[in-house]
Protein backbone atom coordinates (compact mmCIF):
# COMPACT_ATOMS: atom_id res chain seq x y z
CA UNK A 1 0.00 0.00 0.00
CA UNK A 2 1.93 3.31 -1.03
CA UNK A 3 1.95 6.14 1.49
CA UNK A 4 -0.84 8.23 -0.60
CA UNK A 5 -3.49 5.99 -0.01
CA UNK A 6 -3.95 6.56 3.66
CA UNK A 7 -3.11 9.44 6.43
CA UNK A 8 -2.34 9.19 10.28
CA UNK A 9 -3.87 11.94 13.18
CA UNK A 10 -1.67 11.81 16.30
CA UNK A 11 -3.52 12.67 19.41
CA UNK A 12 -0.67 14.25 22.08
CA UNK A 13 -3.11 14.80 25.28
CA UNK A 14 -2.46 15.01 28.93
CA UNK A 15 -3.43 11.09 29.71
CA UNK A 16 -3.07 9.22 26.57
CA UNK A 17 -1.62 9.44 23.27
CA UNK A 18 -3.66 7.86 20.14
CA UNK A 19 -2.19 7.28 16.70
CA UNK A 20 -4.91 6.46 14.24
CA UNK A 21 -4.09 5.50 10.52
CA UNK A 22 -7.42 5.45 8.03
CA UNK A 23 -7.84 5.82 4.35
CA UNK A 24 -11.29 7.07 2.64
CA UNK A 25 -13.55 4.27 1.19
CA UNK A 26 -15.36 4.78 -2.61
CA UNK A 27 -18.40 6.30 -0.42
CA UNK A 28 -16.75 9.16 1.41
CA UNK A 29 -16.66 7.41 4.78
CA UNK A 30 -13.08 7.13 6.47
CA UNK A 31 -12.10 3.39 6.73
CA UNK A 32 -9.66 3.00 10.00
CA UNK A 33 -6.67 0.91 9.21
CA UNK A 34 -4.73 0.44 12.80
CA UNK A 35 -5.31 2.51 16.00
CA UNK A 36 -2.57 3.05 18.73
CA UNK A 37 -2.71 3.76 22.22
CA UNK A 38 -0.07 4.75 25.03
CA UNK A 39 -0.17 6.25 28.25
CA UNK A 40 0.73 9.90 27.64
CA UNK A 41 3.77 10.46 30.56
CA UNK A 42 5.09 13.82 29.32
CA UNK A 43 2.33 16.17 29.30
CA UNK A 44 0.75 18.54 31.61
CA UNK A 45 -2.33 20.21 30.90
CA UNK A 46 -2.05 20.22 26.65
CA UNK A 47 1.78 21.02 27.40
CA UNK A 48 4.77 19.15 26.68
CA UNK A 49 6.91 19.51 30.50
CA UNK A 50 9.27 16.07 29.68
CA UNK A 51 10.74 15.85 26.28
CA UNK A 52 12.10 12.24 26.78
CA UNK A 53 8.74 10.25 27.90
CA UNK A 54 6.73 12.07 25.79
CA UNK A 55 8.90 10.82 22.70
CA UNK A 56 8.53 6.98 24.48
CA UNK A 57 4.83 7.60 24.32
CA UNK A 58 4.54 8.64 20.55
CA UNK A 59 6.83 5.75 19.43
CA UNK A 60 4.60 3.60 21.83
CA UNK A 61 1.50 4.57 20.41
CA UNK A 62 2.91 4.93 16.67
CA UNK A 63 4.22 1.22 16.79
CA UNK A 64 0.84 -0.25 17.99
CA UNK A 65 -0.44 1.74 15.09
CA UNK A 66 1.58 0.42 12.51
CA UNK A 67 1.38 -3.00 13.55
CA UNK A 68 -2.29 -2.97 13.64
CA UNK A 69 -2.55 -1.00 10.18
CA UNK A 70 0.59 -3.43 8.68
CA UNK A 71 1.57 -0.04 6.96
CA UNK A 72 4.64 2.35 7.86
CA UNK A 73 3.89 5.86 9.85
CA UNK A 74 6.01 8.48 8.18
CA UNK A 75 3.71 12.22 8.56
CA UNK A 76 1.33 12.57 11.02
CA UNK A 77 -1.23 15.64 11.80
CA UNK A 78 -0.83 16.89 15.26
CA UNK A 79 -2.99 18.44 17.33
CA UNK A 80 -2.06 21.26 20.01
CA UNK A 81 -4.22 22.69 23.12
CA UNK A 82 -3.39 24.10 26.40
CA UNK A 83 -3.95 26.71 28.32
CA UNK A 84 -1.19 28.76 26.30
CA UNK A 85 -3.78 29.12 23.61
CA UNK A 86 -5.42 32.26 23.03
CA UNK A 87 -7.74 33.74 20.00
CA UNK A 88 -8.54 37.27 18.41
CA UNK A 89 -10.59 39.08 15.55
CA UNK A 90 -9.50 40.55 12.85
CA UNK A 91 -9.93 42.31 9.40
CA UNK A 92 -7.47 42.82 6.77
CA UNK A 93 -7.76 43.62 2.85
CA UNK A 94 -5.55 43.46 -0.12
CA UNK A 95 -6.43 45.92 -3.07
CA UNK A 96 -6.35 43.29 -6.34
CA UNK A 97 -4.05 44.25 -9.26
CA UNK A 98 -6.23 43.17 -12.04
CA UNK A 99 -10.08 43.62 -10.83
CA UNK A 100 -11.16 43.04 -14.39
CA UNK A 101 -10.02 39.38 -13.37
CA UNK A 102 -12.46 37.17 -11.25
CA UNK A 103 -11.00 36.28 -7.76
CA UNK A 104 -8.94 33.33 -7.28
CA UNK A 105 -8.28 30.46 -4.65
CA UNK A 106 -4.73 32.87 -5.02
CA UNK A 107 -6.24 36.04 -3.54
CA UNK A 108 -7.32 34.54 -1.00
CA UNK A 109 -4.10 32.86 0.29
CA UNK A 110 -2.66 36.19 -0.91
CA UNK A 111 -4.58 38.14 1.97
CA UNK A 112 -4.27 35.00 4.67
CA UNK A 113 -0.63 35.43 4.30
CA UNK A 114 -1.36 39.11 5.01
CA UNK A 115 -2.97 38.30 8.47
CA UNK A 116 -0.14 35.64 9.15
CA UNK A 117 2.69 39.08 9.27
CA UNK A 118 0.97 40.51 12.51
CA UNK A 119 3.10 41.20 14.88
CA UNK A 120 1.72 39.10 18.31
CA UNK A 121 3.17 39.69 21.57
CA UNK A 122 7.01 38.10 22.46
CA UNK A 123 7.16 34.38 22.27
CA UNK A 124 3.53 33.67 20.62
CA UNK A 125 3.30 32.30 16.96
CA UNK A 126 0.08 32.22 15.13
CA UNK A 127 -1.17 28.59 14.01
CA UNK A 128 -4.49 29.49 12.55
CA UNK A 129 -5.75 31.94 9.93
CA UNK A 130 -9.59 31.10 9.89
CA UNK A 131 -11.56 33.57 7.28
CA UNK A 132 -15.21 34.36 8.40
CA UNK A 133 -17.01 36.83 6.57
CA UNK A 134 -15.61 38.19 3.04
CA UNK A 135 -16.61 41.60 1.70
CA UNK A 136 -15.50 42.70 -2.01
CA UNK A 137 -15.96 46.39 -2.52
CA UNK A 138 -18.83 47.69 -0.75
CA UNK A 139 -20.81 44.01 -0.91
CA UNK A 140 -20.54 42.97 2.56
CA UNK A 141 -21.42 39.71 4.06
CA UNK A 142 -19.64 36.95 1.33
CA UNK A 143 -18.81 33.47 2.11
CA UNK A 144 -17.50 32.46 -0.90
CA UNK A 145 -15.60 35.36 -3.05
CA UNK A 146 -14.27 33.00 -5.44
CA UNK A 147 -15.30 34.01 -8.76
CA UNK A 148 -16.29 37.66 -8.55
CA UNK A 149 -14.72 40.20 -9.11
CA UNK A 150 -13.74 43.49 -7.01
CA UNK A 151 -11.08 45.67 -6.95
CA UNK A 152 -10.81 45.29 -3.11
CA UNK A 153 -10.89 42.03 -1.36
CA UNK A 154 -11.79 42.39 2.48
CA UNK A 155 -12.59 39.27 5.39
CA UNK A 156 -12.75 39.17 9.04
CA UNK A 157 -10.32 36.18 10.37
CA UNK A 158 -10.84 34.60 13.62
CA UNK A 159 -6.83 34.38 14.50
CA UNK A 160 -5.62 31.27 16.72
CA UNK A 161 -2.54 32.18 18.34
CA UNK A 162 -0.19 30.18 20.51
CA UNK A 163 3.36 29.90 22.72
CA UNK A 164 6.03 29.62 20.37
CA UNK A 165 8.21 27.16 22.74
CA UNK A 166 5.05 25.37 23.40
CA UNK A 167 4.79 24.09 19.31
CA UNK A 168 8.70 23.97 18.95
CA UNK A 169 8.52 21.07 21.96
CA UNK A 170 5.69 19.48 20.20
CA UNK A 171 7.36 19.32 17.08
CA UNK A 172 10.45 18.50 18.50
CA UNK A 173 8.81 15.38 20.24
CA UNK A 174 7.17 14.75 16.66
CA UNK A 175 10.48 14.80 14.94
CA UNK A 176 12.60 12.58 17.49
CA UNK A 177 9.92 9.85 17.50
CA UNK A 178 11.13 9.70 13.55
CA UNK A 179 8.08 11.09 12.23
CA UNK A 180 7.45 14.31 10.00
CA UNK A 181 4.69 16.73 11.15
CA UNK A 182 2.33 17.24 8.22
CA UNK A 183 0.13 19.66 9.89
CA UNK A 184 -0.66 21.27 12.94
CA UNK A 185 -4.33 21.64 14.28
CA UNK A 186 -5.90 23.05 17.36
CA UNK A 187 -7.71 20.32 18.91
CA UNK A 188 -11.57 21.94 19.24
CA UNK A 189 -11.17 21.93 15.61
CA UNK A 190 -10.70 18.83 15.00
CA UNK A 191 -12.99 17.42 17.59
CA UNK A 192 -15.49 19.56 15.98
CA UNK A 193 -14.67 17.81 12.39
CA UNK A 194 -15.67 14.72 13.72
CA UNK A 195 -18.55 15.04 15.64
CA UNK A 196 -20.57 18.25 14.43
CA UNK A 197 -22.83 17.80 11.70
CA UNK A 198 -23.09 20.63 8.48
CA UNK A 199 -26.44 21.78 10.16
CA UNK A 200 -25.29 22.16 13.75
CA UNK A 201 -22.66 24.94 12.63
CA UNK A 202 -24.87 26.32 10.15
CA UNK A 203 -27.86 27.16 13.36
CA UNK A 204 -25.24 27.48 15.80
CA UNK A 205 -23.57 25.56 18.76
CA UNK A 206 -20.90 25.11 20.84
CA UNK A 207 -18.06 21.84 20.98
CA UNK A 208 -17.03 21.62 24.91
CA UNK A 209 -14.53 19.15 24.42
CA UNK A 210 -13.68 18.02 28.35
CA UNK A 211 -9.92 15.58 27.81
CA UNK A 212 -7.05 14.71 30.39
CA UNK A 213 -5.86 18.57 31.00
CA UNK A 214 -7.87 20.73 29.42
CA UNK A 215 -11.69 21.91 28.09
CA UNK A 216 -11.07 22.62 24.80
CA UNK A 217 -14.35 25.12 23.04
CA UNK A 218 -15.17 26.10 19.88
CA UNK A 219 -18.33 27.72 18.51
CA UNK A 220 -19.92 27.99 15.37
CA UNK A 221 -22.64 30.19 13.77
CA UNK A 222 -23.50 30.29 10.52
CA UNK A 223 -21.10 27.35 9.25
CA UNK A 224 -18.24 30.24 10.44
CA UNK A 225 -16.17 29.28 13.31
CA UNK A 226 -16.75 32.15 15.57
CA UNK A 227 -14.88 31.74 18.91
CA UNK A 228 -12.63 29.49 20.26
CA UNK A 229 -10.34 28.86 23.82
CA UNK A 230 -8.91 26.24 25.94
CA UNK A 231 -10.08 25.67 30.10
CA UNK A 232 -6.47 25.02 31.70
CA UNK A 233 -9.18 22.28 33.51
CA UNK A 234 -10.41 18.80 32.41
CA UNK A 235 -10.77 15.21 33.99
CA UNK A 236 -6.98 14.66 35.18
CA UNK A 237 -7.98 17.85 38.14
CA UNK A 238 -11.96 15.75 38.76
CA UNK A 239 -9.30 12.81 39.46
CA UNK A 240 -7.49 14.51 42.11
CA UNK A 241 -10.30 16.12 43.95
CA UNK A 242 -11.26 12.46 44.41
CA UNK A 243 -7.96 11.39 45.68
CA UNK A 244 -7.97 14.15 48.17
CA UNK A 245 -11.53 14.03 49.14
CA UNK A 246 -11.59 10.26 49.82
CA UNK A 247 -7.69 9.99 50.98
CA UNK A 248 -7.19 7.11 48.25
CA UNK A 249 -4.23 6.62 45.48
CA UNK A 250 -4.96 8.04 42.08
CA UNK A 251 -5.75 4.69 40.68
CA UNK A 252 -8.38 4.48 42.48
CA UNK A 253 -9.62 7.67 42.17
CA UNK A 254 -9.70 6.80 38.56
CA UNK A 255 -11.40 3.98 39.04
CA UNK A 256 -13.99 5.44 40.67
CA UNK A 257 -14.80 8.23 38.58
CA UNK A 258 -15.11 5.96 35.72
CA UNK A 259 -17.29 3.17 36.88
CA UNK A 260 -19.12 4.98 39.92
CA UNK A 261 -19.07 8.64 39.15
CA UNK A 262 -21.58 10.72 38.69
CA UNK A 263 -22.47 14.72 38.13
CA UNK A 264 -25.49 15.38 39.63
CA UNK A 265 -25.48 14.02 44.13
CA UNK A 266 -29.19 14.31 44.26
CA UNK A 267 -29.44 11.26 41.85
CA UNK A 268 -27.38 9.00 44.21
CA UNK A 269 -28.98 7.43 47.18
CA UNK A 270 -27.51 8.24 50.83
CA UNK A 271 -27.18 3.98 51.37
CA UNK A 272 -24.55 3.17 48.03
CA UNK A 273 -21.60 2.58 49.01
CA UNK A 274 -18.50 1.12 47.15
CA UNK A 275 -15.60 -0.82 48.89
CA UNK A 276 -12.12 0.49 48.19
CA UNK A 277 -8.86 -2.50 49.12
CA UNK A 278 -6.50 -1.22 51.69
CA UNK A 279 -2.56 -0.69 50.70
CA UNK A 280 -0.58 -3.26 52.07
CA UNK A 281 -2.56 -4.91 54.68
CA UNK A 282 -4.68 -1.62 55.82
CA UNK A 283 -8.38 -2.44 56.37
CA UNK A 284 -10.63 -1.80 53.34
CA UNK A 285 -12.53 1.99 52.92
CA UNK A 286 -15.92 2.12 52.44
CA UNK A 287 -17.05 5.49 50.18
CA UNK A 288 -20.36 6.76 49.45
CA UNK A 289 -21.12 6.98 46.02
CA UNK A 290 -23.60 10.60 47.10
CA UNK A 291 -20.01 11.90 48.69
CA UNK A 292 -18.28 11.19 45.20
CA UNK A 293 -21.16 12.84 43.14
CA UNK A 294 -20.86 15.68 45.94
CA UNK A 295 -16.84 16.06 45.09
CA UNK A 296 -17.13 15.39 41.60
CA UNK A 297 -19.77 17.91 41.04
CA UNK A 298 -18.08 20.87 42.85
CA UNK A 299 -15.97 20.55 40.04
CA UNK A 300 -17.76 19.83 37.01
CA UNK A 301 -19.79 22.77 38.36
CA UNK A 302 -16.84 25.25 38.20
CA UNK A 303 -15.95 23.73 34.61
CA UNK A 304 -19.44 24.86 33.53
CA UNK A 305 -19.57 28.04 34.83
CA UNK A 306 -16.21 28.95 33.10
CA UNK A 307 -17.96 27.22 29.81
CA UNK A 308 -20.62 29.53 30.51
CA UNK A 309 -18.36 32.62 30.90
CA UNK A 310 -16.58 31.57 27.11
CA UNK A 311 -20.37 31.23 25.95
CA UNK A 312 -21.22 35.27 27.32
CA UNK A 313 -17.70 36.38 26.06
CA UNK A 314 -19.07 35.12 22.27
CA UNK A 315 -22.24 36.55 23.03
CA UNK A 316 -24.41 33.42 22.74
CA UNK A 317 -27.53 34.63 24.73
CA UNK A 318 -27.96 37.24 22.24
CA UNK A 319 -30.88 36.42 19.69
CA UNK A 320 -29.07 37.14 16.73
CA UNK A 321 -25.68 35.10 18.18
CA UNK A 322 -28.53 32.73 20.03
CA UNK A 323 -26.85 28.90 19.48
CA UNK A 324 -29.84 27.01 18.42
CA UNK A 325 -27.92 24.04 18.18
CA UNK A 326 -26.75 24.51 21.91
CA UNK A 327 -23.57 22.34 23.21
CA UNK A 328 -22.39 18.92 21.63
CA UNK A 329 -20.76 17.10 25.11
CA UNK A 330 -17.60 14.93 23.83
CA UNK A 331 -13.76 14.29 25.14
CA UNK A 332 -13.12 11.33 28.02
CA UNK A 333 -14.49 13.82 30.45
CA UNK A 334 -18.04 13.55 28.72
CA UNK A 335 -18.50 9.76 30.11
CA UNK A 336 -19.48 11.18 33.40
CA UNK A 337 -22.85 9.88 34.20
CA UNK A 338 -25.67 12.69 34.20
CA UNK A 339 -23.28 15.21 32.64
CA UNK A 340 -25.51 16.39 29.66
CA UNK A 341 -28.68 17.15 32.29
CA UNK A 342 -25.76 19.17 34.65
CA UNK A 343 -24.49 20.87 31.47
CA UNK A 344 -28.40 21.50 30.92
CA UNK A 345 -28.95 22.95 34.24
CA UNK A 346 -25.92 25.30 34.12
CA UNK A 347 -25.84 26.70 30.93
CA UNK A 348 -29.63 26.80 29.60
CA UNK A 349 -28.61 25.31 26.38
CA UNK A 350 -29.78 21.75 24.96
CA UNK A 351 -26.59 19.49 25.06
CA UNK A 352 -25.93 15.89 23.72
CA UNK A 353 -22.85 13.82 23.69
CA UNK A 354 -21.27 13.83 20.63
CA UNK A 355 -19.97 9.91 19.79
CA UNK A 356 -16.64 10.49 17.13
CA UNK A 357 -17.20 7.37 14.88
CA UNK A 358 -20.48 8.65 12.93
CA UNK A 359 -18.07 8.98 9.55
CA UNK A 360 -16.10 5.83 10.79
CA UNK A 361 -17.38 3.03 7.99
CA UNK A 362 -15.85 -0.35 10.28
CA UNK A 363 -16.65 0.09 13.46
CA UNK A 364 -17.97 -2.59 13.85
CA UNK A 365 -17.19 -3.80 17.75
CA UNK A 366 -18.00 -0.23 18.60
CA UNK A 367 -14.11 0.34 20.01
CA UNK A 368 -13.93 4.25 18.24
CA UNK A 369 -17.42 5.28 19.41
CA UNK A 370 -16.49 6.54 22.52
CA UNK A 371 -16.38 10.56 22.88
CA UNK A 372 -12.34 10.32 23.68
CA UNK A 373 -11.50 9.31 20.33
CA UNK A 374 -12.92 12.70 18.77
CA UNK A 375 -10.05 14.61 18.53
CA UNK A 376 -7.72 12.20 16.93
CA UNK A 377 -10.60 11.19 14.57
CA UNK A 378 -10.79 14.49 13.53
CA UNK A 379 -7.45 15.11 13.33
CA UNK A 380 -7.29 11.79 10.80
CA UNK A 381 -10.46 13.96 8.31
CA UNK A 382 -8.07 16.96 8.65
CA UNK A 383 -4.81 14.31 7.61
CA UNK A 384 -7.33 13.28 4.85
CA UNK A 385 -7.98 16.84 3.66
CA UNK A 386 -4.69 17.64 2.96
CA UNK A 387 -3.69 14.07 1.49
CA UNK A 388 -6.38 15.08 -0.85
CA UNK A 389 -5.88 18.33 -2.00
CA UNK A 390 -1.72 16.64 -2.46
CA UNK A 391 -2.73 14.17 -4.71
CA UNK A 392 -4.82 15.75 -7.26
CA UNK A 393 -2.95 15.87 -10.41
CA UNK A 394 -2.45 19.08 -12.12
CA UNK A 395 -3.25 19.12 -16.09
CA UNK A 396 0.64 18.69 -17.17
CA UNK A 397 0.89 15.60 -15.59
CA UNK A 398 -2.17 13.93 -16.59
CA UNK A 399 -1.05 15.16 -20.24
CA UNK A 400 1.91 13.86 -19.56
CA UNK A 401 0.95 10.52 -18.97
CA UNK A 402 -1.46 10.29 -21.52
CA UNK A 403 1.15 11.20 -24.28
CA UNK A 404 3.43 8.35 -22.39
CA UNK A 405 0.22 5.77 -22.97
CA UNK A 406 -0.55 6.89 -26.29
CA UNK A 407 3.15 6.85 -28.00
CA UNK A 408 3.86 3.19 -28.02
CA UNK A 409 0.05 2.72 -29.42
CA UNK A 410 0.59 5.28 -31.99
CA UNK A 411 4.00 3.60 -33.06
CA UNK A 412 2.69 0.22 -33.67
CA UNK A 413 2.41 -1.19 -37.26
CA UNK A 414 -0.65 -0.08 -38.99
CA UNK A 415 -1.48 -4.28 -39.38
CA UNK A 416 -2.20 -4.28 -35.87
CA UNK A 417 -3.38 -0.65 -35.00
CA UNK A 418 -6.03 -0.62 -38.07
CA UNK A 419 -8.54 -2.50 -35.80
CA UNK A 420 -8.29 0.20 -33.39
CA UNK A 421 -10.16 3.32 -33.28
CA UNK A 422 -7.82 5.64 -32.16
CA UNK A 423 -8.62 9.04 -30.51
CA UNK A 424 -7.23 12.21 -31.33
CA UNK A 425 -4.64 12.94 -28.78
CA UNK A 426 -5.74 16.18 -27.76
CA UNK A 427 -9.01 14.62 -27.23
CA UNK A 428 -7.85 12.39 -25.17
CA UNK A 429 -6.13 14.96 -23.12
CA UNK A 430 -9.28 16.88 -22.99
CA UNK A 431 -11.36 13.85 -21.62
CA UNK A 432 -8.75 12.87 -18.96
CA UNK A 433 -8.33 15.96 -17.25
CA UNK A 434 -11.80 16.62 -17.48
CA UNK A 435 -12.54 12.88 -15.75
CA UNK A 436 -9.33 12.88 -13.08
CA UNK A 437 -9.92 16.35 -11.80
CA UNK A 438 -13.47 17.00 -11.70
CA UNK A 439 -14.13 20.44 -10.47
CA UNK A 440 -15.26 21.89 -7.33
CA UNK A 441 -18.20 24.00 -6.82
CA UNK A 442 -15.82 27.24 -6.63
CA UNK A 443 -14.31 26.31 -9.98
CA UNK A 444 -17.84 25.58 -11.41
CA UNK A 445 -19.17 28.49 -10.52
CA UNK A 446 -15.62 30.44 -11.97
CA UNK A 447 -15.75 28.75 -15.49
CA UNK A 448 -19.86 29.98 -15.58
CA UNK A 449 -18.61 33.55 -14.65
CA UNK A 450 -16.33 33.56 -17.29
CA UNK A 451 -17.97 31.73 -19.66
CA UNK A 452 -21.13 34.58 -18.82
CA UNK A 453 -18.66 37.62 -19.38
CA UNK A 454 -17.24 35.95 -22.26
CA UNK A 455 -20.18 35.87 -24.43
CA UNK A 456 -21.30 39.22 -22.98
CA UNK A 457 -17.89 40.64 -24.37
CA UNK A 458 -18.76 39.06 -27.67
């Protein structure tokens, strides 16, 4: 299997590190090759703090990867969080040289790389351009400016800026566990890519995804991403509470938050109780399951509420900002029990949990469906993205190849040719590209333009 066919998201969180290799199938649906798990002993709260272990953990997780895919992991797409990450608006323009010209996939990059020369404060880097609303001349309020034409091409950009050490020790890591860092991708993002439908962004909602170390947001109105951050808080600090608050070792507390915890104390009955083993020798400790919904909720509370203070910031109980699609639940910190009616409570907004294998084809056994596989699942659709937009061939070298295939056809005897209806060769060329690199709607809707002004001009 070459390297094209298939791509590989690498998940660096605070408690585990996933590798997931997947290919897309004929219907659009990702097919997962191999997935690859390790315990993530190098990172604190989205952040890198030990170089060496958290190198062990990628070549860990990449291994189990590759031997479960049976294919080799050279590029990965990374994703980056932490509390070191920070957003902003804003609005730039470029004034076009040629305006008699319709605007380009070109322009656009042309004004992104505009944005990406702001000057942020000492140490910070920006990893995200985002464009939100266009605006060409005086027309305000464009989507999609490809194809038009203007003399001056304006957007608003919703800017994603982080710690420049911060991604030089991630791609460091990357690079020492012999692997090449295709892309790099704020985690919300890509949680949101797997888990949001077209419809949810489009009437507006909010991805709250709770991992390891952090809360990671993002919200969308109007299929534009309109605010994002990341909660320095997340299920590693639930965790400790419950060590502290019951006086056990952090297995346990683990333990207990996954099979017995719950968000909401008022659902738990006063007589549950759950029987922890004493360390060597001690007697066994008996803990009510009400006093563990009481600790865990203080904090799942205080998580909310700084949710809830993101959600104001955006301005999400305004009516024309209102998110009528209200919160999608997903991360390992979204298998709480009762978390969705807490989140609910707190916020006022419908939530669900949003599952990350809905455009997995073979998951069969159910294994990806869990809500802590969203972020490297997205991050495989964002791998996939760019493998795609690689591999398209560009019209000189499907001409190319054609004239290769045609030559020793066209230099056969005419004995054994005369049987064979042969094609002109620039038809050929013309029914090739046309079949190998179908257009998109932008381009569609450029080669109408032109075709319109054309005939207009006749």
């Amino acid at each position: 299997m070459e390297n094209q066919e298939y791509s590989v998201g690498l998940d660096i969180g605070t408690t585990k590190i996933v590798a997931i290799v997947g290919r897309r199938n004929a219907h659009g649906k990702i097919e997962i090759l191999g997935v690859g798990k390790a315990k993530s002993l190098g990172v604190h709260k989205g952040i890198v703090n030990n170089i060496s272990q958290t190198i062990n953990s990628i070549k860990t997780a990449v291994a189990e990867a590759q031997s479960s895919a049976g294919v080799p992991i050279h590029k990965v797409t990374v994703g980056i969080a932490g509390k070191h990450i920070r957003s902003l608006q804003h609005s730039d323009y470029i004034m076009r040289e040629h305006p008699d010209q319709y605007i380009t996939e070109d322009d656009i990059e042309k004004l992104k790389d505009q944005v990406k020369k702001l000057v942020m404060l000492p140490g910070e880097e920006i990893i995200h351009v985002l464009p939100q609303e266009y605006k060409v001349d005086s027309e305000g309020e464009i989507q999609e400016p490809i194809g038009m034409h203007g003399k001056r091409l304006e957007a608003n950009f919703h800017v994603v800026v982080g710690q420049m050490g911060s991604i030089r020790n991630i791609a460091r890591c990357v690079r020492e566990a012999g692997l090449e860092m295709e892309a790099l991708t704020l985690e919300p993002l890509a949680s949101s890519e797997a888990v949001l439908t077209k419809e949810e962004k489009e009437a507006g909602v909010a991805i709250v995804d709770i991992g390891g170390g952090t809360t990671d947001i993002a919200i969308f109105k109007d299929n534009i991403i309109r605010h994002t951050c990341v909660i320095p808080y997340g299920g590693g600090i639930i965790t400790d509470d419950i060590k502290e608050g019951c006086s056990i070792i952090e297995k346990h507390a683990e333990q207990l938050k996954v099979k017995f915890g719950s968000s909401v104390p008022e659902l738990e009955k006063d007589s549950t109780y759950v029987t922890i083993p004493g360390l060597h020798g001690r007697p066994d400790k008996e803990i009510s399951l009400k006093v563990l919904a009481q600790i865990i909720n203080a904090r799942v509370e205080e998580i909310l509420e700084m949710v809830n203070t993101e959600l104001k910031a955006y301005g999400a109980f305004e009516q024309k900002k209102k998110l009528i699609a209200g919160i999608v639940l997903t991360g390992g910190g979204s298998n709480l029990r009762n978390l969705r009616q807490l989140a609910n409570y707190t916020t006022g907004f419908d939530s669900r949990i949003g599952f990350a294998n809905e455009y997995v084809a073979n998951d069969k056994n159910q294994y990806l469906k869990g809500p802590e596989f969203a972020t490297s699942i997205g991050l495989l659709m964002e791998s996939l993205k760019i493998r795609d937009k690689k591999i398209l061939p560009t019209e000189e070298e499907i001409i190319e190849e054609i004239v290769t295939r045609a030559e020793p056809v066209a230099n056969q005897p005419i004995a054994e040719t005369e049987k064979i209806q042969i094609q002109p060769i620039e038809e050929i060329k013309k029914v090739e590209v046309a079949k190998r690199n179908k257009p998109t709607f932008g381009q569609s809707l450029m080669d109408k333009v032109k075709k319109f002004f054309e005939e207009v001009e006749e």
